[in-house]
Structure formats: C-alpha cells, structure tokens
C-alpha atoms as a PDB file:
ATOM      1  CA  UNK A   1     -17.843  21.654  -9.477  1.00  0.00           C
ATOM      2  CA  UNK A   2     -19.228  20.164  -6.282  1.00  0.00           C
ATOM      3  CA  UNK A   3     -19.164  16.945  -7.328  1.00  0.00           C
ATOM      4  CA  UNK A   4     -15.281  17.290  -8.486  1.00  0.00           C
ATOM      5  CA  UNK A   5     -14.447  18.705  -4.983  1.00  0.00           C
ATOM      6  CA  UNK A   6     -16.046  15.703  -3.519  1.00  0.00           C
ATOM      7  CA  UNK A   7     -14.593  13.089  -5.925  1.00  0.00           C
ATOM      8  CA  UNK A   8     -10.798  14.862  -5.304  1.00  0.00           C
ATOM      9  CA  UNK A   9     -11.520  14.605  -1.384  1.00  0.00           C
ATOM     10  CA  UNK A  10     -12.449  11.153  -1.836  1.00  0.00           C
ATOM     11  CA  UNK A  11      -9.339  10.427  -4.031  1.00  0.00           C
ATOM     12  CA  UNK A  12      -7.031  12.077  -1.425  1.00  0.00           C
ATOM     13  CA  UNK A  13      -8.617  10.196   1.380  1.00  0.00           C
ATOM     14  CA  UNK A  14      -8.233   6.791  -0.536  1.00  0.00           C
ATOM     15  CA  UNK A  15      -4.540   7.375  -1.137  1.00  0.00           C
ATOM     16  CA  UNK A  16      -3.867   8.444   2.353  1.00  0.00           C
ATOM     17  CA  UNK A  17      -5.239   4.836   3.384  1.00  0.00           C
ATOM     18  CA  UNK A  18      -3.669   2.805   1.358  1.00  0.00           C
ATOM     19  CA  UNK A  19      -0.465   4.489   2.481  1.00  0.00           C
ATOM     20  CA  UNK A  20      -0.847   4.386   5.940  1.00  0.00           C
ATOM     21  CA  UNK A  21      -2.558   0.790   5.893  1.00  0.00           C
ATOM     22  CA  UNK A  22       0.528  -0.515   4.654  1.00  0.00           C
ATOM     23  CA  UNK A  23       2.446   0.632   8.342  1.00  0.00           C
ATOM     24  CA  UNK A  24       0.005   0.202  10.003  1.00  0.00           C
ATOM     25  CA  UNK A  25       0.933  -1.031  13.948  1.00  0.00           C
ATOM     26  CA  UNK A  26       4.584  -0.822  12.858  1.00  0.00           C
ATOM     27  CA  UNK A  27       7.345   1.086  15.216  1.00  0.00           C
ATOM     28  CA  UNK A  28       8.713   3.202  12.673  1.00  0.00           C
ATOM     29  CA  UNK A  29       5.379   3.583  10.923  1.00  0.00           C
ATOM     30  CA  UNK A  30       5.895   6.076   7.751  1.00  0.00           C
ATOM     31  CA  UNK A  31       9.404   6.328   8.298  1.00  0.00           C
ATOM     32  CA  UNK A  32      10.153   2.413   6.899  1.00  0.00           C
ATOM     33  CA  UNK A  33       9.192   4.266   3.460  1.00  0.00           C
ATOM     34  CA  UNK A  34      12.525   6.439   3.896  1.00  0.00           C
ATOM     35  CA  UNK A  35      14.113   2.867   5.689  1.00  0.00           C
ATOM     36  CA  UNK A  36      13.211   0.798   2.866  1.00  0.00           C
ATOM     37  CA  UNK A  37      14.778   2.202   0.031  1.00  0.00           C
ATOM     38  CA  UNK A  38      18.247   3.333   1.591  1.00  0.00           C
ATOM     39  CA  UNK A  39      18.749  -0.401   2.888  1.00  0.00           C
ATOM     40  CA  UNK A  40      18.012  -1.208  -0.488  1.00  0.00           C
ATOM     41  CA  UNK A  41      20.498   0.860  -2.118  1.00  0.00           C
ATOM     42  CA  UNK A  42      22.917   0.132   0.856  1.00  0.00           C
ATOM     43  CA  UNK A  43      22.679  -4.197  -0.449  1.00  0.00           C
ATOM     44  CA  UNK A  44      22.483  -3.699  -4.231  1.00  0.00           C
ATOM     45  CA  UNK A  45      25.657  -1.323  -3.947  1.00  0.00           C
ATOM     46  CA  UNK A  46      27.426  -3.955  -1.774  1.00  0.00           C
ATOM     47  CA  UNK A  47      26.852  -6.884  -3.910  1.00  0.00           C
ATOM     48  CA  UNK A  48      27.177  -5.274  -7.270  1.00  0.00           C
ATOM     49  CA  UNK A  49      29.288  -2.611  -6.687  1.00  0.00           C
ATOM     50  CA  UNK A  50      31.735  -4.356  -3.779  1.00  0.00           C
ATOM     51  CA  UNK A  51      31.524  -8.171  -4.245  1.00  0.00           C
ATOM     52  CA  UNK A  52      31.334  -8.372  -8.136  1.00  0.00           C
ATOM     53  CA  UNK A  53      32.925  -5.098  -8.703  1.00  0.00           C
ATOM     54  CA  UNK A  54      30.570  -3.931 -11.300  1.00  0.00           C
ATOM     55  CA  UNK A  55      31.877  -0.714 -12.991  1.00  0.00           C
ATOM     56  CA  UNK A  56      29.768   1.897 -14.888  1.00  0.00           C
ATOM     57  CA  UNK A  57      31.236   4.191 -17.936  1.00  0.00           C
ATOM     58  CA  UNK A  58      30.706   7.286 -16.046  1.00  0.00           C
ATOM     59  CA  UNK A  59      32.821  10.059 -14.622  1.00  0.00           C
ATOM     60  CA  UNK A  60      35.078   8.971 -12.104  1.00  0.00           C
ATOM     61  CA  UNK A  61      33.771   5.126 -12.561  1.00  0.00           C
ATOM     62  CA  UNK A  62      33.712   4.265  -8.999  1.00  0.00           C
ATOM     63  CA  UNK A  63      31.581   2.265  -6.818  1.00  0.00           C
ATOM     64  CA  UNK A  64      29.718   5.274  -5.638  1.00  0.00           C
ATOM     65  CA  UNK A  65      28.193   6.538  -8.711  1.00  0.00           C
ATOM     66  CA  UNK A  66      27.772   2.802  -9.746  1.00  0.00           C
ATOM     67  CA  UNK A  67      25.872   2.747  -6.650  1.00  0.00           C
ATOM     68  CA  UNK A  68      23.879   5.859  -7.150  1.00  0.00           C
ATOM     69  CA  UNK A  69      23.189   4.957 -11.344  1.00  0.00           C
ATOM     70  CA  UNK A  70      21.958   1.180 -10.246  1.00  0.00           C
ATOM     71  CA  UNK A  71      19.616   3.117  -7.240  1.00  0.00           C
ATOM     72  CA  UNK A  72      18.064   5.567  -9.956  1.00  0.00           C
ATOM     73  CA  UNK A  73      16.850   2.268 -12.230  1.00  0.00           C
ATOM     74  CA  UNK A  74      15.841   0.588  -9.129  1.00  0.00           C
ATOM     75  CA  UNK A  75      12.936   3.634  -8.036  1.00  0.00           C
ATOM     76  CA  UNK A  76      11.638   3.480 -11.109  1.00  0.00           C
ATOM     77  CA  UNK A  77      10.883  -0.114 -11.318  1.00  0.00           C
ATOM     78  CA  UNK A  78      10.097  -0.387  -7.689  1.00  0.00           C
ATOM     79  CA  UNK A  79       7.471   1.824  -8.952  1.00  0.00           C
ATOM     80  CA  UNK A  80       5.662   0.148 -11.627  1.00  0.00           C
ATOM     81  CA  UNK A  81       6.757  -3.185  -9.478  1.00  0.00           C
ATOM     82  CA  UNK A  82       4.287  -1.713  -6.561  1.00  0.00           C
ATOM     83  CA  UNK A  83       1.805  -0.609  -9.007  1.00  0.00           C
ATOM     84  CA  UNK A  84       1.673  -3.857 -10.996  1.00  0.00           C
ATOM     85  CA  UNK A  85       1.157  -6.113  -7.424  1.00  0.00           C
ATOM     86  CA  UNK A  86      -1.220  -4.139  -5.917  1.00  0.00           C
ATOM     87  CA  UNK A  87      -3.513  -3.914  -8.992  1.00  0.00           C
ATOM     88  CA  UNK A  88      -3.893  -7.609  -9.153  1.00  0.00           C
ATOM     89  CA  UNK A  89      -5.828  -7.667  -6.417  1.00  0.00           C
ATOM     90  CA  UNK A  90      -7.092  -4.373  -5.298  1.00  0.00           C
ATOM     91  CA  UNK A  91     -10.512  -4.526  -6.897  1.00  0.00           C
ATOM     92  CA  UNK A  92     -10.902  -7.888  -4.798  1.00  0.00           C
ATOM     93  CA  UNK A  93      -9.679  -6.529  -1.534  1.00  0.00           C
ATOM     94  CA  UNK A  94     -12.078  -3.726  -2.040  1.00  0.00           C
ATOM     95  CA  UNK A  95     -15.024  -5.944  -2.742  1.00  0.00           C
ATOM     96  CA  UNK A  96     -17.446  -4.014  -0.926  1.00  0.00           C
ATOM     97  CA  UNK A  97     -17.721  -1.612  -2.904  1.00  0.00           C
ATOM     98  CA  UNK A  98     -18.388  -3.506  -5.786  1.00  0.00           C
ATOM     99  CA  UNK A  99     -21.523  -3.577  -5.750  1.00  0.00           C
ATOM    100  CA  UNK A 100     -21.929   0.164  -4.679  1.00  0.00           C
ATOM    101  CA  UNK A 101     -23.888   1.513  -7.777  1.00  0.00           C
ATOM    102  CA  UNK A 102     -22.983   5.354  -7.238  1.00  0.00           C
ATOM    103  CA  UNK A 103     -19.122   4.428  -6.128  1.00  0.00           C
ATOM    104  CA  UNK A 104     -16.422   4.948  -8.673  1.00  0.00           C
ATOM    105  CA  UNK A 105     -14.973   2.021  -8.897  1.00  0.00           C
ATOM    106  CA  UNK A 106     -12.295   3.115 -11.495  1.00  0.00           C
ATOM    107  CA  UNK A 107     -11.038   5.406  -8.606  1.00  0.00           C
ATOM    108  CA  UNK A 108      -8.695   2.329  -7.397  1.00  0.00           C
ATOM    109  CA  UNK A 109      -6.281   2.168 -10.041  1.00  0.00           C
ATOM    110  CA  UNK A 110      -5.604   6.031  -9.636  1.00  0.00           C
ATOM    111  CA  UNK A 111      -4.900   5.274  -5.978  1.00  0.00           C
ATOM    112  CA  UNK A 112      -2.379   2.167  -6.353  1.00  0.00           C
ATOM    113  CA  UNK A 113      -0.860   4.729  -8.899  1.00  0.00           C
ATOM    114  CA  UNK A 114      -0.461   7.226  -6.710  1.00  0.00           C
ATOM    115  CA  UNK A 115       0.092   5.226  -3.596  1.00  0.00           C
ATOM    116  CA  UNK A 116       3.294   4.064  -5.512  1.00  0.00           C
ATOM    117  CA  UNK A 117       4.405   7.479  -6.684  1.00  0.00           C
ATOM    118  CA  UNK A 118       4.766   8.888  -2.949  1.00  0.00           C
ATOM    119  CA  UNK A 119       7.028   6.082  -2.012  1.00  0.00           C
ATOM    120  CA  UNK A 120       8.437   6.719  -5.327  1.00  0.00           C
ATOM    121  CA  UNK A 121       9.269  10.301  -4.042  1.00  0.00           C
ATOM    122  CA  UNK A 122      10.280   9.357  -0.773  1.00  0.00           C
ATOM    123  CA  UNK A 123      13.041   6.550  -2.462  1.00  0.00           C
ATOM    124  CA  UNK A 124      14.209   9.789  -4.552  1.00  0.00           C
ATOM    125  CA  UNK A 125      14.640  12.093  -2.025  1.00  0.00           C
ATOM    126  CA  UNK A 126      16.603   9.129  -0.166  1.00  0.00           C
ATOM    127  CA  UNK A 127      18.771   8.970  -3.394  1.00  0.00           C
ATOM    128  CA  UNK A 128      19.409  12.457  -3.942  1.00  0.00           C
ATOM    129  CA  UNK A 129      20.393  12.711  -0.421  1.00  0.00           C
ATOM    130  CA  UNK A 130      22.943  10.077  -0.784  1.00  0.00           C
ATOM    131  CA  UNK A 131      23.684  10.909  -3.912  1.00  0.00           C
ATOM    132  CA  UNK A 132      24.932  14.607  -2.372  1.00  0.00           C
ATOM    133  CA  UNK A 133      26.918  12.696   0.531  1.00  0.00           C
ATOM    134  CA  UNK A 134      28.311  11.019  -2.238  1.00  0.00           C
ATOM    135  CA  UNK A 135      29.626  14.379  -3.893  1.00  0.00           C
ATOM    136  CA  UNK A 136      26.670  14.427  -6.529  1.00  0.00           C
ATOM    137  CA  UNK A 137      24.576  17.432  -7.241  1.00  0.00           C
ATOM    138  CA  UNK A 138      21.500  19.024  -8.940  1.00  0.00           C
ATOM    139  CA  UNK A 139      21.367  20.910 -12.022  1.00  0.00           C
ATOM    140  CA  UNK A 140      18.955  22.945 -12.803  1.00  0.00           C
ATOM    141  CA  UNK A 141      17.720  19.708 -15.250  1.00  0.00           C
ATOM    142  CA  UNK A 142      15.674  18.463 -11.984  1.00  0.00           C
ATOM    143  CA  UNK A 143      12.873  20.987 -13.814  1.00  0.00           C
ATOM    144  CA  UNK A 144      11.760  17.894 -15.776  1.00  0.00           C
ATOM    145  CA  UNK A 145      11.330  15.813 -13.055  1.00  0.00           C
ATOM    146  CA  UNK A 146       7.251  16.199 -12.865  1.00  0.00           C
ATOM    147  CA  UNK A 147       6.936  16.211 -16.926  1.00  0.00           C
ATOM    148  CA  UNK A 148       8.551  12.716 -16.346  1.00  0.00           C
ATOM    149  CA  UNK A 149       6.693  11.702 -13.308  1.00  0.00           C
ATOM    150  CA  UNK A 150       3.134  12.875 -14.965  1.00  0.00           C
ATOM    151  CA  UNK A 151       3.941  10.567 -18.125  1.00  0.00           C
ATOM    152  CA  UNK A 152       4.804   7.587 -15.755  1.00  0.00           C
ATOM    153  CA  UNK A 153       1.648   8.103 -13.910  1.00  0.00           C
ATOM    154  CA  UNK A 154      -0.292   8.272 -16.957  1.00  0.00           C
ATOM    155  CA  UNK A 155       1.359   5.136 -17.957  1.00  0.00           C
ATOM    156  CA  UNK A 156       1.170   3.227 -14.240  1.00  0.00           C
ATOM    157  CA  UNK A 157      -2.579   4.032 -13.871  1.00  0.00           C
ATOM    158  CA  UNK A 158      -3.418   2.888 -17.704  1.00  0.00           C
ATOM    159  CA  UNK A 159      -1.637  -0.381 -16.205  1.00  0.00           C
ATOM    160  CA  UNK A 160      -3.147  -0.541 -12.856  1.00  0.00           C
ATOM    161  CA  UNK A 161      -6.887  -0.315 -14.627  1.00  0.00           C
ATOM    162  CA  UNK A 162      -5.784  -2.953 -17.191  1.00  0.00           C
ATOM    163  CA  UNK A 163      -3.852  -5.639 -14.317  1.00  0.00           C
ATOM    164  CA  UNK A 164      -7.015  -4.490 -11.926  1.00  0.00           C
ATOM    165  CA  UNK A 165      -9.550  -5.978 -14.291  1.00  0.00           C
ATOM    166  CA  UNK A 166      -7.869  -8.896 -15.287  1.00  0.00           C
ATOM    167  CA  UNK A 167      -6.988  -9.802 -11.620  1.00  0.00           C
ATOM    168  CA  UNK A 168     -10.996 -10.337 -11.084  1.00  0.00           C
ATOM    169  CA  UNK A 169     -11.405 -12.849 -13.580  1.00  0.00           C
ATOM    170  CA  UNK A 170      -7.763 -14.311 -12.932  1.00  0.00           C
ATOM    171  CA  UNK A 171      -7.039 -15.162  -9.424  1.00  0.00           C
ATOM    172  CA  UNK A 172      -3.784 -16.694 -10.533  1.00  0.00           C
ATOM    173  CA  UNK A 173      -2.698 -13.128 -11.681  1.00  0.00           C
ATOM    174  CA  UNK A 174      -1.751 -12.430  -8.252  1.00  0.00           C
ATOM    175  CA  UNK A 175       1.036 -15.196  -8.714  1.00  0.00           C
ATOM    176  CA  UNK A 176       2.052 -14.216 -11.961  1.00  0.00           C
ATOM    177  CA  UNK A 177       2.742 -10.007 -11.793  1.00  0.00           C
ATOM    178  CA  UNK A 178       6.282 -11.062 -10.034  1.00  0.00           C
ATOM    179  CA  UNK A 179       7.353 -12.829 -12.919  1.00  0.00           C
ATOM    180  CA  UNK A 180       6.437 -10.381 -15.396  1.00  0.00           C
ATOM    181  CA  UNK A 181       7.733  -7.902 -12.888  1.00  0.00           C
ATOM    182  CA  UNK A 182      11.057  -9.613 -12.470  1.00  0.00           C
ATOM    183  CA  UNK A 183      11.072  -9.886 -16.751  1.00  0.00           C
ATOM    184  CA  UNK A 184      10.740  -5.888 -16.339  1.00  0.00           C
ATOM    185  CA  UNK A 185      13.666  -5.650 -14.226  1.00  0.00           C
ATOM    186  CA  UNK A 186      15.896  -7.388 -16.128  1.00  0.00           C
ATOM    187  CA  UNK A 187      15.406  -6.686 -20.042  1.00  0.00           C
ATOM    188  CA  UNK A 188      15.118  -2.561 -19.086  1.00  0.00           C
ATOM    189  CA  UNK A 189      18.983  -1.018 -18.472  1.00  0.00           C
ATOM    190  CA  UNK A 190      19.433  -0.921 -14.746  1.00  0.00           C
ATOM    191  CA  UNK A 191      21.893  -3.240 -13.988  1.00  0.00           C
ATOM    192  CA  UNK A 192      23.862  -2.633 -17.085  1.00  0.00           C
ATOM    193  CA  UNK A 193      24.419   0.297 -19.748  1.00  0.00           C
ATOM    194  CA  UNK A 194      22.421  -0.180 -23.132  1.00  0.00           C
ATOM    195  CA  UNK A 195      25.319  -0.394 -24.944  1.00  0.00           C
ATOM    196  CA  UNK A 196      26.523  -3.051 -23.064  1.00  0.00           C
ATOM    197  CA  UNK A 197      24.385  -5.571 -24.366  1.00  0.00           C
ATOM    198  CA  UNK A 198      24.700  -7.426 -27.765  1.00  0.00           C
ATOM    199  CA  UNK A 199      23.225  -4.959 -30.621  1.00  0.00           C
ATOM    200  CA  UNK A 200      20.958  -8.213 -31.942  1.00  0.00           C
ATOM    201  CA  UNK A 201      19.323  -8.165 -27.858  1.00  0.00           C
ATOM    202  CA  UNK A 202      18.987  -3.903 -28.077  1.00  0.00           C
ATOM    203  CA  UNK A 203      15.573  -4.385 -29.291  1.00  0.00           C
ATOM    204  CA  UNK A 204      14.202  -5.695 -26.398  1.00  0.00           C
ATOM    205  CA  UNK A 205      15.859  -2.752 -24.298  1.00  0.00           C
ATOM    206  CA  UNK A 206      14.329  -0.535 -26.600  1.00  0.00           C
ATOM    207  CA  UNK A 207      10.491  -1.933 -26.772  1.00  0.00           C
ATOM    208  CA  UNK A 208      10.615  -2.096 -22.454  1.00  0.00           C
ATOM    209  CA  UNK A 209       8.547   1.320 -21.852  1.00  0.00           C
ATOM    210  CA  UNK A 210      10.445   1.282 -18.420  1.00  0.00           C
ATOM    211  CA  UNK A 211      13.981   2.171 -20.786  1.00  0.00           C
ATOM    212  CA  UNK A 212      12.612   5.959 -21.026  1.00  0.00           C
ATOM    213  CA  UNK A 213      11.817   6.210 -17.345  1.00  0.00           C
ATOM    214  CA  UNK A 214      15.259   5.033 -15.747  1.00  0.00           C
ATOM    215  CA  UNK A 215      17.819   6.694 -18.189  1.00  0.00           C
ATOM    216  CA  UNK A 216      15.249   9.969 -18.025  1.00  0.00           C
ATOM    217  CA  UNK A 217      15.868   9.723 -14.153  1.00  0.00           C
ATOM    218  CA  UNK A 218      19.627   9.054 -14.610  1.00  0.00           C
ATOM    219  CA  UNK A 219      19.616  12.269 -17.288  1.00  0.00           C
ATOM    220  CA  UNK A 220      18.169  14.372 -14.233  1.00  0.00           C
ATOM    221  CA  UNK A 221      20.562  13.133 -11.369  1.00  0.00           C
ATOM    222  CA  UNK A 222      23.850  12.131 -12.723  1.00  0.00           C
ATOM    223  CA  UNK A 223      24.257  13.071 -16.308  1.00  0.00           C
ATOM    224  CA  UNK A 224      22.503  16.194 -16.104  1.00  0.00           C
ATOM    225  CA  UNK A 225      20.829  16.116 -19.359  1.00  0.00           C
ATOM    226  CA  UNK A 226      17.050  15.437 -20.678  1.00  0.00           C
ATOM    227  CA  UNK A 227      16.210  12.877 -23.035  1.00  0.00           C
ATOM    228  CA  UNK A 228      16.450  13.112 -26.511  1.00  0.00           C
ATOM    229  CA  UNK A 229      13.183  14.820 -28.449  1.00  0.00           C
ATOM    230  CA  UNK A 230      11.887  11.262 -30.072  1.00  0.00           C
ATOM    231  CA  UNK A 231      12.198   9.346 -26.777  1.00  0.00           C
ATOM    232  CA  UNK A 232      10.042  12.087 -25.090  1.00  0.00           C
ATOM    233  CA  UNK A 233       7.544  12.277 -27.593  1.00  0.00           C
ATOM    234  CA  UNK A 234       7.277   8.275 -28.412  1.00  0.00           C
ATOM    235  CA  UNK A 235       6.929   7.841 -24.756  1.00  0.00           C
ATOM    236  CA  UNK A 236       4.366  10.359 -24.218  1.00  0.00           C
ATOM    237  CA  UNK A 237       2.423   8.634 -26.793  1.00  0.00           C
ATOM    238  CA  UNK A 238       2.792   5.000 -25.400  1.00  0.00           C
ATOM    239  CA  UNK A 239       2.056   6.155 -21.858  1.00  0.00           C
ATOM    240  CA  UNK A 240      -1.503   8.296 -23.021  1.00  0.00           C
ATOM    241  CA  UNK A 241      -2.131   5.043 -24.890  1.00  0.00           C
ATOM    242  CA  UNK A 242      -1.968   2.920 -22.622  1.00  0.00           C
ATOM    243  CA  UNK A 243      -3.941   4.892 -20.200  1.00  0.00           C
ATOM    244  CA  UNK A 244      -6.518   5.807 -22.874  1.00  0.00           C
ATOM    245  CA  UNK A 245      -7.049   2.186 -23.283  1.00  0.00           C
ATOM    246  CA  UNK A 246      -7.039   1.007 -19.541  1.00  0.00           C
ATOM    247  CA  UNK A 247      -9.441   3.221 -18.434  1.00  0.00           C
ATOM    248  CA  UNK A 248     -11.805   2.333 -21.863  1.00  0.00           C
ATOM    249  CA  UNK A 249     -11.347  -1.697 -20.899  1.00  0.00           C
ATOM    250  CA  UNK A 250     -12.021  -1.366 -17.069  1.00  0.00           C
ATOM    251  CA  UNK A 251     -14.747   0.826 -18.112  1.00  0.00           C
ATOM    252  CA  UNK A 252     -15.805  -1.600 -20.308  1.00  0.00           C
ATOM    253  CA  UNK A 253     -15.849  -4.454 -17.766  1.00  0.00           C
ATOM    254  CA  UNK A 254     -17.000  -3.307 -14.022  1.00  0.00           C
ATOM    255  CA  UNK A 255     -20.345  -3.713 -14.934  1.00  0.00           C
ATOM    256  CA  UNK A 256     -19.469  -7.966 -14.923  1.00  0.00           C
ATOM    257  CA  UNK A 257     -17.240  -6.985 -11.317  1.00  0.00           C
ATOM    258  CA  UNK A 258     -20.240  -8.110  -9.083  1.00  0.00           C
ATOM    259  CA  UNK A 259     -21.169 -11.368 -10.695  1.00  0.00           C
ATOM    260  CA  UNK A 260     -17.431 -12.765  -9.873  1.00  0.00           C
ATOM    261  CA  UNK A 261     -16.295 -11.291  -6.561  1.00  0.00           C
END
C-alpha cells in the first residue's frame, strides 16, 4: 500500500511538471492554457464560420453553434494531437532516468496522457463557457462526460506507450507525428458532418477511433444525447486494446532503452 502511495505521489508530481514546465517564465503562466484554446476557437469560427460561411445541420444553423460544434471536435483532437507529440520524444528528454533500474519508466506515457487531459479540461470549460454566452446549455447528459474521458485516456496512454517506444529507436518520429496528426484531423468529422461525405469515403470516418470521441463530446454539449450502445461498447474495446497492448510492447522493450539513448 506504501509503495502505491509513493508511486501516486510520484505520478502527481510528474504531471504537475510537465504542466508547469511548459509556462514556464511566461507572463500569463497557467492562464495561456485558458488563452490558448478561446483564441483558437475565436480564428477557426472566423474563417470557417465568417469567411467561408460554413453551415452545420443543427438547430438554428448559425455561425455560433457552427462555431461551438467545430470547437467540440477541435479539444478532442488537440488532445490526442498533444499526446501523440509529446510521446515521440519524452522517453529521450527524460534520458536520465533511463538507466535508473528501480524508476518506472512506463510512468511517462501516463503523464503526457494526463498532462494533455488537464488542458483538455481547461479547453472545455473555455467552450462550455462560450458555449453559454452563446445561449447553449447543459443537460443533465454532461454525467457521461468522465465515462468518455476515462475511455480516451485509456486509449491516449495505450498510444503514448506505443509512439514513446518507437520514438527511441526512430528519431525521425518526432517529424512524422504531425503528419499522422494532421491525417487525424482531417478523415475524423470535425470540420464537416458524417453524412456529409460521400457514403464510398464513410469508412474511413468510421475506422478513425477519434469519430467516437468528438460526436460523444458534441452528444454531451449541443445535442444533448449519448452515443448509441454499439459505438460505446466497440470503443471501449478498441481503447482497452490498445492500452492493453501499449503497455505489453513498452514493457516489452525498456529493457533495450539504455543501449540507444
């Protein structure tokens, strides 16, 4: 029990430092995590909702819940985006404790996750504060919210061990993840509606695991529903698998960390 206590305080500890590190000697320090996201929306709803007048099938179909349904696809890729940079490198910038025989090294891809999940919940809070300014509002749907968010951290860390290992033997990865990122972003409905796109091209919608995540965000905010029974359960599946297997591989290959960093 002891040495849980000790491994949870050293979890928390690591997660605080990789969040602070990143505003660190800033002005605004914690507060560009709040800045960040809101200009973020502010852009994307100019240039997709005001300059190419981009229109969603929605209630009302106006450039403020067009605005509000493009910001709810953005969090969750900015999410796995984060996660998905940071593990290509994080076992290198943390090569001193490589060779640490008695430090868990497989502690790092549970911090990227969860360094990504606060600024995750900072971006929503941002969203659902705009989105009530907006004339949006919470049902009592928002229940599902950490169902959702443990799934996609189950899936995010299975993907931060798995990007984590390979970016030690691949120093290219570090230039690749924002391609495959930017692939992400654009074959998973955040721009556009599903239906929207050819029914031949669906598939490819469909197979993106990042699908579930946005329209389960946009059930909880704007449509005020959850998602369907099969989506739930096929996700839950691919995200335990994918963890399952991450944390098997990196456990597989730290012991070969040393002799390449």
């Amino acid at each position: 029990m002891s040495a849980l206590r000790r491994y949870l305080s050293l979890f928390s500890m690591m997660v605080k430092r990789d969040v602070l590190a990143r505003y660190k000697g800033s002005w605004l320090g914690l507060f560009w995590a709040a800045i960040n996201p809101l200009l973020l929306m502010i852009v994307y709803g100019f240039v997709f909702g005001v300059i190419f007048k981009a229109r969603w099938p929605v209630q009302g179909d106006s450039e403020v819940s067009f605005m509000v349904l493009l910001f709810c696809g953005l969090i969750v890729h900015m999410m796995f985006a984060d996660v998905l940079g940071r593990s290509a490198s994080v076992i290198r910038d943390n090569a001193n404790y490589v060779k640490k025989v008695v430090f868990p090294l497989s502690i790092f891809g549970g911090v990227v996750s969860m360094a990504a999940l606060f600024h995750f919940l900072v971006s929503f809070v941002v969203l659902l504060l705009v989105s009530g300014l907006m004339g949006g509002h919470l049902t009592w749907h928002i229940v599902f919210l950490p169902v959702l968010l443990l799934q996609y951290l189950l899936f995010c860390t299975g993907v931060a061990w798995f990007v984590s290992v390979l970016g030690v033997f691949f120093k290219d990865l570090t230039h690749i993840v924002g391609f495959v990122s930017t692939v992400f972003l654009f074959t998973c409905p955040i721009f556009f509606p599903i239906n929207y796109v050819p029914e031949q091209y669906q598939i490819v919608l469909a197979v993106n695991p990042l699908t579930y995540y946005v329209e389960a965000v946009r059930g909880i905010v704007v449509f005020h529903s959850f998602p369907s029974v099969a989506a739930f359960s096929t996700s839950l599946v691919v995200s335990s698998v994918v963890f399952v297997i991450g944390f098997w591989f990196f456990r597989k290959t730290k012991g070969s960390f040393a002799d390449v960093v």
